[in-house]
Protein backbone atom coordinates (compact mmCIF):
# COMPACT_ATOMS: atom_id res chain seq x y z
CA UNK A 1 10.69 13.68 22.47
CA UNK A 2 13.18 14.01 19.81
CA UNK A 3 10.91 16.15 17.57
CA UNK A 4 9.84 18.63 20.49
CA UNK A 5 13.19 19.33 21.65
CA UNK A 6 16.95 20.43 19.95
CA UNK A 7 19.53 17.56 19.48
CA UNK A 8 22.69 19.49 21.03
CA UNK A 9 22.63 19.02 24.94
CA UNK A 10 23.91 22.84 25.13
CA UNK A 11 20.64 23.79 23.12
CA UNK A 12 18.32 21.32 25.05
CA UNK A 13 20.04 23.53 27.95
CA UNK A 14 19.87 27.09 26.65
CA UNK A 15 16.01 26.50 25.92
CA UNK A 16 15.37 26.65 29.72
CA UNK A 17 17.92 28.96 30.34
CA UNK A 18 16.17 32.30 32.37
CA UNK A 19 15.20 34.87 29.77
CA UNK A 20 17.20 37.53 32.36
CA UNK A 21 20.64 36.29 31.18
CA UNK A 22 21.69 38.50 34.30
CA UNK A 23 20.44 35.69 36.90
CA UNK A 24 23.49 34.26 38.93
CA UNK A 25 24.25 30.52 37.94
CA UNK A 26 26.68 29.80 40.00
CA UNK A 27 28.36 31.25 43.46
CA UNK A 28 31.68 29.99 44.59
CA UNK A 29 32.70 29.53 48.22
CA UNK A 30 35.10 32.90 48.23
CA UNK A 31 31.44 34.62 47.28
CA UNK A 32 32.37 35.51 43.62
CA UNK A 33 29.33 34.96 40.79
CA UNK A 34 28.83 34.29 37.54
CA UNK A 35 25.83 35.04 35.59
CA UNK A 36 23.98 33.05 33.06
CA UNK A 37 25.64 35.60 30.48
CA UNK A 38 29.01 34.72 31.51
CA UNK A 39 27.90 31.00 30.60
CA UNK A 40 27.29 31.91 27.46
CA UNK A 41 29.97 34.42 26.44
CA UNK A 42 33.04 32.44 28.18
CA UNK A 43 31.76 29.06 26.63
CA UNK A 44 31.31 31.24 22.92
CA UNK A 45 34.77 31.94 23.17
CA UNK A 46 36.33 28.70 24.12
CA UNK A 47 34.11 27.05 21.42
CA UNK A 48 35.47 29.69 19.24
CA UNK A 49 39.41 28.49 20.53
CA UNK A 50 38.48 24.86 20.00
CA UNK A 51 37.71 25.15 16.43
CA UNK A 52 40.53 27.45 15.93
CA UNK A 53 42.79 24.70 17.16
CA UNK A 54 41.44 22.25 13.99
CA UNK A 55 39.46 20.38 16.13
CA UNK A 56 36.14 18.90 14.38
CA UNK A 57 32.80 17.77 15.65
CA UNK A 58 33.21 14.05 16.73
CA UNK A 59 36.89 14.96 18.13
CA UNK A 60 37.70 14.21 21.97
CA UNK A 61 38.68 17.05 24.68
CA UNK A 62 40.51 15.27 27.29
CA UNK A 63 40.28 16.91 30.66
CA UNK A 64 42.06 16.13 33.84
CA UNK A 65 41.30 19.57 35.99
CA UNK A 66 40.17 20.85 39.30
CA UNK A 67 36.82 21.66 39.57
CA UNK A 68 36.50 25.59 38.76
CA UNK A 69 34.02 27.79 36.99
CA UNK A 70 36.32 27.72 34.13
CA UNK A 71 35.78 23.82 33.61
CA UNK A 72 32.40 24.50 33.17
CA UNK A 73 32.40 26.84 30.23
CA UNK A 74 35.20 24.36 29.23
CA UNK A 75 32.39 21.49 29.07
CA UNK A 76 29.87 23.83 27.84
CA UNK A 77 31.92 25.03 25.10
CA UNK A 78 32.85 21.06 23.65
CA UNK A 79 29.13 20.45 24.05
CA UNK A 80 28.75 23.74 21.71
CA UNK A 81 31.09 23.00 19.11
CA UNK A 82 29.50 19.45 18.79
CA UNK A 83 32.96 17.36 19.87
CA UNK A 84 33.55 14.79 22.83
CA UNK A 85 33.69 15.84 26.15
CA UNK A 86 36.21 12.98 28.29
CA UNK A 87 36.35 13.79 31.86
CA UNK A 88 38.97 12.17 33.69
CA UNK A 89 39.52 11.36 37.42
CA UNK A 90 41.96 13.93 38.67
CA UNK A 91 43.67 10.68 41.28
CA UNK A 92 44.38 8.82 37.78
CA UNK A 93 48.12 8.20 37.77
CA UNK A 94 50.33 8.13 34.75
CA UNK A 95 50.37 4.12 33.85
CA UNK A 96 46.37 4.78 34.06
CA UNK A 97 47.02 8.22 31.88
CA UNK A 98 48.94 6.94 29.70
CA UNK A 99 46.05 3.94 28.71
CA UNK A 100 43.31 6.66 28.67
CA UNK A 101 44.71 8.93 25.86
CA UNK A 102 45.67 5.69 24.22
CA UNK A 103 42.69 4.51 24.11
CA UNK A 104 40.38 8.06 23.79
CA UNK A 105 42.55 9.24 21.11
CA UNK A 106 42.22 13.18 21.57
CA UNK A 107 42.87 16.09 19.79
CA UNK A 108 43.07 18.21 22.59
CA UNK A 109 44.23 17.69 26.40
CA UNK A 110 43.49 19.86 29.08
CA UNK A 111 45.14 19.32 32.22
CA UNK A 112 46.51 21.07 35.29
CA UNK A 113 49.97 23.09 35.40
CA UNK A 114 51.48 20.85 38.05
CA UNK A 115 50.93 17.72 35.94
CA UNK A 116 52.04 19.34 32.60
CA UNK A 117 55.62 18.27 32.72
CA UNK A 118 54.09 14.32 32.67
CA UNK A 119 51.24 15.23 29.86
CA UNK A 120 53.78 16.39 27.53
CA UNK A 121 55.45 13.18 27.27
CA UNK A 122 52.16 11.20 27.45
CA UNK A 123 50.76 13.36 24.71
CA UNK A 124 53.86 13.74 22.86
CA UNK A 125 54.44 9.20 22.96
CA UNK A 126 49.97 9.23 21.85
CA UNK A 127 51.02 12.08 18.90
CA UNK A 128 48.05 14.39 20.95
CA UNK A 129 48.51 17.40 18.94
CA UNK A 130 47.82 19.96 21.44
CA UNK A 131 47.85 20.35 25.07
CA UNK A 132 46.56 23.36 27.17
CA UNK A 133 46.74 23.68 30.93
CA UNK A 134 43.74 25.00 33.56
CA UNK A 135 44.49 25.74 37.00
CA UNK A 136 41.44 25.57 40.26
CA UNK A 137 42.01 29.26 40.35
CA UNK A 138 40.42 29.72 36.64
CA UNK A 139 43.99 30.98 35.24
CA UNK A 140 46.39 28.56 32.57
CA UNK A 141 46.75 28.69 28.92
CA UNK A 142 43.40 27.76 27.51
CA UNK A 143 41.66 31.16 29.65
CA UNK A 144 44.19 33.05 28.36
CA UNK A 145 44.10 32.12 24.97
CA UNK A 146 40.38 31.71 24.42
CA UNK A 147 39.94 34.59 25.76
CA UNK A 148 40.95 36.36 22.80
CA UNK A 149 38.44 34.66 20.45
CA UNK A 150 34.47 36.65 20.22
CA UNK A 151 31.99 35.74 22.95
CA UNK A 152 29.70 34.59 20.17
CA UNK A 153 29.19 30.95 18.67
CA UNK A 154 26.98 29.23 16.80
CA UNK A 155 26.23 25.71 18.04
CA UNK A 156 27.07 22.57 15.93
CA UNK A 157 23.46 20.97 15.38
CA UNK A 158 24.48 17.71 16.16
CA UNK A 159 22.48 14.46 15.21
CA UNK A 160 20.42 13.25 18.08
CA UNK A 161 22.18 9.78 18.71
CA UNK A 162 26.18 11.41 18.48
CA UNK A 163 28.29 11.18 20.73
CA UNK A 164 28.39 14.07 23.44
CA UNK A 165 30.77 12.66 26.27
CA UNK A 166 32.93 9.38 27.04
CA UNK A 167 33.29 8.69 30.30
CA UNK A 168 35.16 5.17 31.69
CA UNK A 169 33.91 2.62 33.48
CA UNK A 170 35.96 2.04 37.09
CA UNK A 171 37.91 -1.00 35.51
CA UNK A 172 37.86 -2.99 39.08
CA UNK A 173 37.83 -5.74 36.69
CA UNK A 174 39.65 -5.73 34.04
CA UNK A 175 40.45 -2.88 31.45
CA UNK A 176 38.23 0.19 31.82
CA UNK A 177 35.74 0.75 29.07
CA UNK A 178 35.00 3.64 27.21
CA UNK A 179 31.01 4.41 27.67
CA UNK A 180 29.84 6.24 24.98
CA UNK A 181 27.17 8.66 26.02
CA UNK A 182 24.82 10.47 23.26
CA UNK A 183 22.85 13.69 23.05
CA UNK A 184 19.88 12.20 23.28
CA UNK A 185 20.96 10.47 26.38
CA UNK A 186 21.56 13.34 28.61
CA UNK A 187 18.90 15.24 27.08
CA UNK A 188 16.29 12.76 28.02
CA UNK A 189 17.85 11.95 31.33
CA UNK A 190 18.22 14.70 32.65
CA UNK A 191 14.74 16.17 31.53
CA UNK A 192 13.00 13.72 33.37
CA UNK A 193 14.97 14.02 36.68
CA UNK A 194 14.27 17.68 36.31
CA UNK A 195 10.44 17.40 36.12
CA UNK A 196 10.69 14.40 38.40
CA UNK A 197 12.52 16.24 41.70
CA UNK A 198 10.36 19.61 40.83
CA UNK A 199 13.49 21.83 39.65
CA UNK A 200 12.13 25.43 38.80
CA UNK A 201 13.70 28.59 38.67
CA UNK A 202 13.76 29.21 42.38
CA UNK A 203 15.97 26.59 42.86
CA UNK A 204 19.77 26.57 44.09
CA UNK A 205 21.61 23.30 44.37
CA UNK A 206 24.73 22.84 46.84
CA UNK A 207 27.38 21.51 44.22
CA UNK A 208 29.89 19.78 46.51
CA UNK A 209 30.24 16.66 43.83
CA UNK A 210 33.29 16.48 41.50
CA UNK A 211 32.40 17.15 38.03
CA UNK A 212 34.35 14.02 35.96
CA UNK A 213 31.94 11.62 36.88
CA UNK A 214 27.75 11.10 35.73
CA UNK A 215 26.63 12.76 39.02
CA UNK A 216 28.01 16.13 39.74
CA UNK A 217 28.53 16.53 35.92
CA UNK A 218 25.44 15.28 34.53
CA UNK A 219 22.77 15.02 37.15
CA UNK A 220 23.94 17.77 39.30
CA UNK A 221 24.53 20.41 36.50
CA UNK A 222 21.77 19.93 34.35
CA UNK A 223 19.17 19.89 36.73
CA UNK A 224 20.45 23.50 37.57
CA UNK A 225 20.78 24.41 33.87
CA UNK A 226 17.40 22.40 32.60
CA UNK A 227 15.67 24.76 34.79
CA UNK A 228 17.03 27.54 35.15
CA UNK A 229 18.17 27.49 38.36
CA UNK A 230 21.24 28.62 40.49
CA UNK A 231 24.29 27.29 42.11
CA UNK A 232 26.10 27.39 45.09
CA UNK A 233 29.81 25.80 43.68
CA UNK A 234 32.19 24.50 45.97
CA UNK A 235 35.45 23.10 44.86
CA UNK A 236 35.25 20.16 47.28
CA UNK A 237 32.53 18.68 50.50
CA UNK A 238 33.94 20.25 53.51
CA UNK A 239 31.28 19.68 56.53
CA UNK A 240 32.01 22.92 58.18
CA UNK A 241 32.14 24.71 54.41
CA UNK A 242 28.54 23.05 53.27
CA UNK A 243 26.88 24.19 55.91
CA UNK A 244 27.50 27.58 55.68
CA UNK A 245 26.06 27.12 52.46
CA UNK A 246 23.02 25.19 53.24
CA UNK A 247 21.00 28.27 54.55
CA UNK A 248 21.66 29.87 50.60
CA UNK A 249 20.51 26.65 49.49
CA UNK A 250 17.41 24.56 48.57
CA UNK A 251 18.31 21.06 46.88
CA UNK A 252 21.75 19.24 47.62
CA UNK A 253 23.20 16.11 46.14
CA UNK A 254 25.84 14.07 47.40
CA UNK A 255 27.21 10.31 48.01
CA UNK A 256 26.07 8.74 51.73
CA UNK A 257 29.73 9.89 52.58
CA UNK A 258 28.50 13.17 52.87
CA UNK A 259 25.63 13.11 55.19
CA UNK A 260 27.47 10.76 57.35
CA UNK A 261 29.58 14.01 57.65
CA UNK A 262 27.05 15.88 58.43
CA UNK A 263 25.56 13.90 61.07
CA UNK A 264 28.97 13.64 62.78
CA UNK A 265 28.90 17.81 62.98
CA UNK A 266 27.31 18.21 66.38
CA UNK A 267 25.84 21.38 65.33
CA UNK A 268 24.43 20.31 62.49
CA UNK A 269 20.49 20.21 63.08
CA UNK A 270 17.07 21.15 61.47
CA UNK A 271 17.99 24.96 61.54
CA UNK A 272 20.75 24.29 59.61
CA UNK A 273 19.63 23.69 56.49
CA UNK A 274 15.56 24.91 56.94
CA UNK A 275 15.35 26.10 53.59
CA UNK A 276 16.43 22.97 51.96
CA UNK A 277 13.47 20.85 50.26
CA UNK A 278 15.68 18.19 48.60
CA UNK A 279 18.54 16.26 49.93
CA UNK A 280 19.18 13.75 47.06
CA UNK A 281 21.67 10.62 47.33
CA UNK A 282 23.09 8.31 45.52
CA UNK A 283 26.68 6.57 43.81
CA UNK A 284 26.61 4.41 46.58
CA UNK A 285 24.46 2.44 49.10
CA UNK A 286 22.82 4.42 51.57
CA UNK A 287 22.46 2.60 55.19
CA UNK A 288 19.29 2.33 56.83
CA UNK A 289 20.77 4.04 59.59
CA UNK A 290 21.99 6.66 58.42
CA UNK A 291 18.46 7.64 56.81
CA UNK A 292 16.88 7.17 59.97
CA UNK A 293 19.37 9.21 61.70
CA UNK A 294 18.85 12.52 58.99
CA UNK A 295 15.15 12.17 59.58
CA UNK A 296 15.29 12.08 63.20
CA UNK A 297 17.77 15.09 63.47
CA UNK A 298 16.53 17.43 60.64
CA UNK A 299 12.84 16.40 59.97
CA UNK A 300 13.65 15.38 56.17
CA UNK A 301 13.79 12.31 54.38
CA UNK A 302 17.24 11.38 51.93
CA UNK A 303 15.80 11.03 48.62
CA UNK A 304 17.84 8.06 47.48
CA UNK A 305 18.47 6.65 43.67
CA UNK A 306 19.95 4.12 41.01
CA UNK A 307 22.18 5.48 38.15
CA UNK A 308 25.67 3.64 36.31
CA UNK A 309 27.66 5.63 33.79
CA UNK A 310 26.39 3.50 31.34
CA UNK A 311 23.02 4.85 31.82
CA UNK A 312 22.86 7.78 33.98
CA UNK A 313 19.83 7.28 36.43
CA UNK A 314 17.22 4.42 36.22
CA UNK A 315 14.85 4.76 39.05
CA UNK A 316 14.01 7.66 42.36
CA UNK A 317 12.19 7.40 45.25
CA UNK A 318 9.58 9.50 44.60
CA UNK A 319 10.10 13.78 45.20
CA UNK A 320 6.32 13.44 46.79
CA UNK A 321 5.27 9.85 48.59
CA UNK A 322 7.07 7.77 50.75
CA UNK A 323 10.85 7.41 50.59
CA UNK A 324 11.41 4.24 51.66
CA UNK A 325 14.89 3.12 53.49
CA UNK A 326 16.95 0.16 52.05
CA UNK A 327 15.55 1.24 48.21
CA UNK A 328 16.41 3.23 45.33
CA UNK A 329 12.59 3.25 44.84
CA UNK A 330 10.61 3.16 41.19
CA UNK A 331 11.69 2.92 37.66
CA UNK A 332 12.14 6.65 35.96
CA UNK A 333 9.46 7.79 33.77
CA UNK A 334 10.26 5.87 30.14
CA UNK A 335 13.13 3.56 32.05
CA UNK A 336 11.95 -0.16 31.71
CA UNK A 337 13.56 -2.34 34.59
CA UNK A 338 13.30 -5.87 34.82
CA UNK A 339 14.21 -8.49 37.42
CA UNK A 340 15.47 -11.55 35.63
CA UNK A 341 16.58 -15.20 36.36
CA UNK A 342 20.26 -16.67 34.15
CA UNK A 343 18.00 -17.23 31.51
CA UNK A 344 16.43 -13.81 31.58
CA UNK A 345 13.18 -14.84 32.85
CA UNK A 346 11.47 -12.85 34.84
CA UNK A 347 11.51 -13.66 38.65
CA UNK A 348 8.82 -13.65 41.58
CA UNK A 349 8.26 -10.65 43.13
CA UNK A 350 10.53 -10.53 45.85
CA UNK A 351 12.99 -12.68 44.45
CA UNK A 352 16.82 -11.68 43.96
CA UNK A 353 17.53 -11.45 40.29
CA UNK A 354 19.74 -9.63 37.83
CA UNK A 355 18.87 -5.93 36.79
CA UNK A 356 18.35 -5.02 33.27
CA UNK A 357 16.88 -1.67 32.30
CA UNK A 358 15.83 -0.31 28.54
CA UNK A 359 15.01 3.14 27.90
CA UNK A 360 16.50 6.36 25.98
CA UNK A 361 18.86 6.66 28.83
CA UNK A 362 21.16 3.78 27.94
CA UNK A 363 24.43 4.13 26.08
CA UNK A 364 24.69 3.62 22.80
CA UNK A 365 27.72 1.39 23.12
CA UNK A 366 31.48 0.76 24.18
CA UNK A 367 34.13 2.65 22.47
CA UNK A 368 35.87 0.34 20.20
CA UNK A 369 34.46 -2.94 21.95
CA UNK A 370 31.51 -4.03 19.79
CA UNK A 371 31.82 -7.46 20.89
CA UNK A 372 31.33 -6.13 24.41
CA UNK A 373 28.67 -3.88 23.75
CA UNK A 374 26.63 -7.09 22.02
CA UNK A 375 27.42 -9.24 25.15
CA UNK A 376 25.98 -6.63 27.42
CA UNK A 377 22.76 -6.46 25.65
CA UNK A 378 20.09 -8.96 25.73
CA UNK A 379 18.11 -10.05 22.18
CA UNK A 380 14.97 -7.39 22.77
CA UNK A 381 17.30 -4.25 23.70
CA UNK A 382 18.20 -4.33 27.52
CA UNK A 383 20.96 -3.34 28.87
CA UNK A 384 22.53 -6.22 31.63
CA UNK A 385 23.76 -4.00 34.10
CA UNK A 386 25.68 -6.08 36.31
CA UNK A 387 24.00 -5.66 38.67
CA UNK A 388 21.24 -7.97 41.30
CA UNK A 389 18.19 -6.63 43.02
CA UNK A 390 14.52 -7.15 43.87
CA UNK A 391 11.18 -5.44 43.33
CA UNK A 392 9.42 -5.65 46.22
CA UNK A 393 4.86 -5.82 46.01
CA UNK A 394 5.17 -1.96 46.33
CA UNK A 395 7.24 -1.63 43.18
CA UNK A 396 10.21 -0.19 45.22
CA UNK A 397 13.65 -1.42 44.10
CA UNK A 398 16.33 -2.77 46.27
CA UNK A 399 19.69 -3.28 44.91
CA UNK A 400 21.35 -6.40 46.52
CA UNK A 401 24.92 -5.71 45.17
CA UNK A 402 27.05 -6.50 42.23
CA UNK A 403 27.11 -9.81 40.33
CA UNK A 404 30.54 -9.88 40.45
CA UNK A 405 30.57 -9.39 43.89
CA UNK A 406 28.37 -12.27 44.73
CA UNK A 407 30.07 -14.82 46.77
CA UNK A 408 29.55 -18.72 45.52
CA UNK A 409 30.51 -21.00 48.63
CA UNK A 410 29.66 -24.82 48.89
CA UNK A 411 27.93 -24.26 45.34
CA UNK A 412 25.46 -21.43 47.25
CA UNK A 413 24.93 -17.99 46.23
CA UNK A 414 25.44 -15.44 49.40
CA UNK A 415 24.66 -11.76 48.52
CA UNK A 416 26.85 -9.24 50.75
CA UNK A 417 24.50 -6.75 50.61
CA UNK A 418 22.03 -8.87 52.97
CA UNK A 419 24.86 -9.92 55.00
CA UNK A 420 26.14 -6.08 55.65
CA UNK A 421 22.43 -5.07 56.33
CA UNK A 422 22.73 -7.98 59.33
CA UNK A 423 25.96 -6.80 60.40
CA UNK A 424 25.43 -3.29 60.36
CA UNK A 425 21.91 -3.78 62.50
CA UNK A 426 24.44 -4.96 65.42
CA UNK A 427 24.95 -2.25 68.29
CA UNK A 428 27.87 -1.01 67.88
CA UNK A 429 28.66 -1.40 64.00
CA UNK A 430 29.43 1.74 62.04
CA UNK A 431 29.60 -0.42 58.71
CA UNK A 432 30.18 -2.99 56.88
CA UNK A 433 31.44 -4.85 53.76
CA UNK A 434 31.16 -8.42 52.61
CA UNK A 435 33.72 -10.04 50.37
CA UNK A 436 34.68 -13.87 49.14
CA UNK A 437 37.57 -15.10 49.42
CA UNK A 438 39.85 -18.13 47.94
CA UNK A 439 38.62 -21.85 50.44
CA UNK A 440 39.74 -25.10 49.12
CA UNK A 441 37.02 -26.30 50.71
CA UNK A 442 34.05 -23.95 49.74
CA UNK A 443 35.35 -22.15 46.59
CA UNK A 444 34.87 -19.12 48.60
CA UNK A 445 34.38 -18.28 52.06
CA UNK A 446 32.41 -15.60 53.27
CA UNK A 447 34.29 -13.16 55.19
CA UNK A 448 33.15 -9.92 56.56
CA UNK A 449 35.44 -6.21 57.00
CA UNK A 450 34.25 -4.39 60.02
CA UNK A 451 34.20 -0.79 61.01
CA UNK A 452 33.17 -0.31 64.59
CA UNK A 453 31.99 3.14 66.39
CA UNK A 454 34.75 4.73 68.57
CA UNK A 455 34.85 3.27 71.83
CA UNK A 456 32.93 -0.31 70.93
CA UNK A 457 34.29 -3.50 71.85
CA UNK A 458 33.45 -6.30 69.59
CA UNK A 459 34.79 -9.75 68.75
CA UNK A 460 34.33 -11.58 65.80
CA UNK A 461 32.68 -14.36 67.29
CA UNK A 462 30.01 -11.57 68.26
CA UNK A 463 29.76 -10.86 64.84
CA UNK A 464 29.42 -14.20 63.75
CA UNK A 465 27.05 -15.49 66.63
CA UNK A 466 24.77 -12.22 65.42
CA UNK A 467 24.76 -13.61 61.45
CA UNK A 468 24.20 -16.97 62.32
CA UNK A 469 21.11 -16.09 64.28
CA UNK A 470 19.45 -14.07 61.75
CA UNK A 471 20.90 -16.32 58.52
CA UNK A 472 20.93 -19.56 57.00
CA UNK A 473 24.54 -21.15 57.93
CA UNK A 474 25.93 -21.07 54.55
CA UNK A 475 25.87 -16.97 55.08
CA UNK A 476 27.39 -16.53 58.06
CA UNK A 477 31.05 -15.35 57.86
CA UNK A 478 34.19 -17.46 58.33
CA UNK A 479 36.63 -14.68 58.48
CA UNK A 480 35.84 -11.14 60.41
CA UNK A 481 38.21 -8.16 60.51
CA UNK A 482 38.21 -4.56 62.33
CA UNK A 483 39.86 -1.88 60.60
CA UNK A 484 39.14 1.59 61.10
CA UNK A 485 37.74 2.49 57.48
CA UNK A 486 36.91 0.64 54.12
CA UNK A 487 38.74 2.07 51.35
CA UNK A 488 36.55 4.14 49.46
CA UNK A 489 36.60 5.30 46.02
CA UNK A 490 35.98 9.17 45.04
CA UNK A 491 32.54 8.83 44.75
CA UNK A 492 32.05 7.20 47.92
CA UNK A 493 31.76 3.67 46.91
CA UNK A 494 33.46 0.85 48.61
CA UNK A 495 36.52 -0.81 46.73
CA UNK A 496 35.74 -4.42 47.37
CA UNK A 497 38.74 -5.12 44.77
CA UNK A 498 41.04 -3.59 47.17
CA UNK A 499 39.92 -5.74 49.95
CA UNK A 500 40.18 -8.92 48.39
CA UNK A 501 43.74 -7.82 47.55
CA UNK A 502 43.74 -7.26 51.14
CA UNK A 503 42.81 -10.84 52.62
CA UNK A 504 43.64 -13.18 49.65
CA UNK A 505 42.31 -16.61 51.13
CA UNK A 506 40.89 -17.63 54.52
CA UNK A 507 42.95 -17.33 57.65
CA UNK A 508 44.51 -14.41 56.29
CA UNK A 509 46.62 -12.47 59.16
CA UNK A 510 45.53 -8.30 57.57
């Protein structure tokens, strides 16, 4: 693929871009558009700025920004002038800042006006030479200034295997590493999920995602800009917002969060979004339940998948064939998964192992953290993810949850993710999430955090009695608490780190 296609993800983009440069890519929620044109001349110009500012292929843009057309040409434009986009989480606090930009080492930051007074210290203690400010509304420093450079550029022909963005893993253990992400992974990524989920022209995706994350940035975007498609932009998911939007719409990607949402909008039905094909999900498990539900009220079936930062997406249920609940479906199209026992032998089919994948999609390595990088690969070249699962006789993949989240009691292994399945089948359960904690008798006991629907009336011996029925003894829980939500992060996973912080050791009183 390398020789059939340019090295620069901007160029791999601008190949499929529609010959009409007068197409709309993108429509935000007040109605105003912006044209493929605009793309290019606003992302020209800030290219133009960048280099203007000293900065040199290879460098790092840090950006901590609302989501806003103007972050896009922003990303386009570091793409262009062949230097490192670093997208940060705009709910990252200072301490968390102030390891970031430590650790990224930037030449430029580009943050929002309300948190410049705190960036100019941080950048001024990391020696950042310059700092620029973007607001949600499009306006700030960078606009302003870049806008005086030409709307032409000519972009950097980067090697293949450079890097185009850094992105960090979650650090819910531990530091957060920097995931170095090349050219030719996004390129190849992204041109498979294309082809894969049928993106042509006709196409417009509801963009509800944030954008400093592999999903809305990545995925999201260039499917719409691999193909030529359109946009519907919205600076945030808003139930009552996306659905005004869905009718304008045809594929929409989200976390399970979302369509939860959706389902709890009474109005929200099979007219509502008719002229959608595609309702993609992903970031985070998807219940059963709630993919029954979306079928039964709108006639279409979630399209759920696997990615990680460290190698965008690995496998899809498939666009045409069955979509089966409960899995995250096949291995991608040049993706090589594998099912493996501690010594990385290959398991029975059926059989809970740990996931490794190979493929032009994987990372090239951990910034500054060789040693890591070598630990996470095994001898022949695959990547250990972290994570356990199971191919089932179909060849659909289940993921059974993180390794590190696997709970070791009495010397047994007990995955949570079969637990919560249990849990959540019980009338009455909204969700569920499974967590060890601290027993001087076990190691770890299991214990189980419990979200009921409104008006249910459960006890935990109810919960308990329902585990023990279904599971060998070892599995059923020893602690059970209610609370009304699980603390989520932005992309709609659970933070099981923040619930063992929660309830430390058995008997706990939350």
């Amino acid at each position: 693929m390398q020789g059939s296609q340019p090295s620069n993800l901007y160029l791999a983009y601008r190949r499929h871009f529609p010959s009409d440069r007068s197409k709309v890519l993108l429509t935000t929620e007040s109605g105003k558009t912006y044209t493929y044109e605009d793309a290019e001349i606003k992302s020209a110009q800030m290219a133009n700025y960048l280099a203007s500012l000293e900065l040199l292929p290879g460098d790092r843009v840090t950006v901590q920004v609302e989501k806003s057309p103007e972050m896009l040409w922003l990303y386009l434009a570091t793409l262009r002038a062949g230097m490192v986009f670093h997208p940060l989480n705009t709910a990252y606090t200072v301490e968390e800042l102030e390891y970031f930009l430590g650790d990224a080492a930037p030449s430029l930051v580009v943050c929002d006006e309300s948190r410049l007074k705190n960036f100019e210290a941080l950048c001024a203690a990391a020696r950042i030479p310059n700092l620029k400010y973007l607001n949600a509304d499009g306006r700030g420093s960078l606009v302003a200034e870049a806008a005086l450079y030409p709307g032409e550029f000519t972009t950097v022909q980067t090697d293949f295997n450079e890097m185009a963005s850094l992105l960090y893993s979650s650090g819910t253990t531990g530091r957060p590493k920097g995931i170095m992400l090349s050219h030719r992974n996004l390129i190849e990524n992204v041109g498979v999920l294309t082809d894969l989920w049928g993106f042509t022209t006709e196409d417009c995706l509801l963009h509800v995602l944030p954008v400093f994350h592999v999903h809305g940035l990545f995925v999201a975007i260039g499917c719409v800009l691999m193909s030529g498609a359109s946009m519907r932009w919205l600076s945030k998911f808003e139930p009552a917002i996306a659905m005004q939007h869905l009718p304008h719409s045809t594929v929409m990607m989200g976390v399970p969060t979302y369509y939860t949402r959706l389902l709890a909008e009474k109005s929200f039905d099979a007219q509502s979004c008719k002229t959608v094909r595609l309702f993609i999900s992903g970031s985070a498990p998807l219940l059963a339940e709630t993919f029954a539900e979306f079928e039964q009220r709108t006639g279409k079936a979630i399209l759920e998948r696997y990615g990680m930062s460290e190698t965008g997406m690995n496998t899809s249920n498939p666009l045409h064939g069955e979509r089966r609940a409960g899995t995250v479906g096949f291995p991608l199209p040049g993706v090589e998964l594998r099912i493996v026992d501690p010594d990385n032998q290959p398991v029975e089919t059926g059989e809970v192992g740990d996931i490794q994948v190979r493929g032009a999609n994987v990372f090239t390595g951990y910034w500054n953290l060789p040693q890591k990088t070598a630990e996470d690969f095994t001898a022949d070249g695959f990547f250990v993810t972290g994570d356990k699962g199971r191919i089932d006789r179909d060849g659909y993949v289940s993921i059974v949850g993180r390794a590190k989240d696997m709970v070791i009691t009495g010397g047994l292994n007990v995955y949570p993710k079969e637990i919560e399945l249990l849990i959540d089948d019980l009338e009455g359960v909204l969700e569920s999430a499974v967590i060890g904690v601290p027993d001087p008798d076990f190691g770890e006991a299991v214990t189980a955090v419990v979200v009921l629907e409104p008006g249910t009336a459960l006890e935990a011996q109810d919960v308990i009695a329902h585990v023990r029925e279904h599971a060998a003894n070892f599995k059923v829980p020893k602690n059970v608490y209610f609370v009304d939500s699980l603390p989520r992060n932005t992309m709609g996973k659970v933070q099981k780190n923040i619930l063992r912080e929660l309830y430390p050791s058995r008997g706990q009183t939350p």
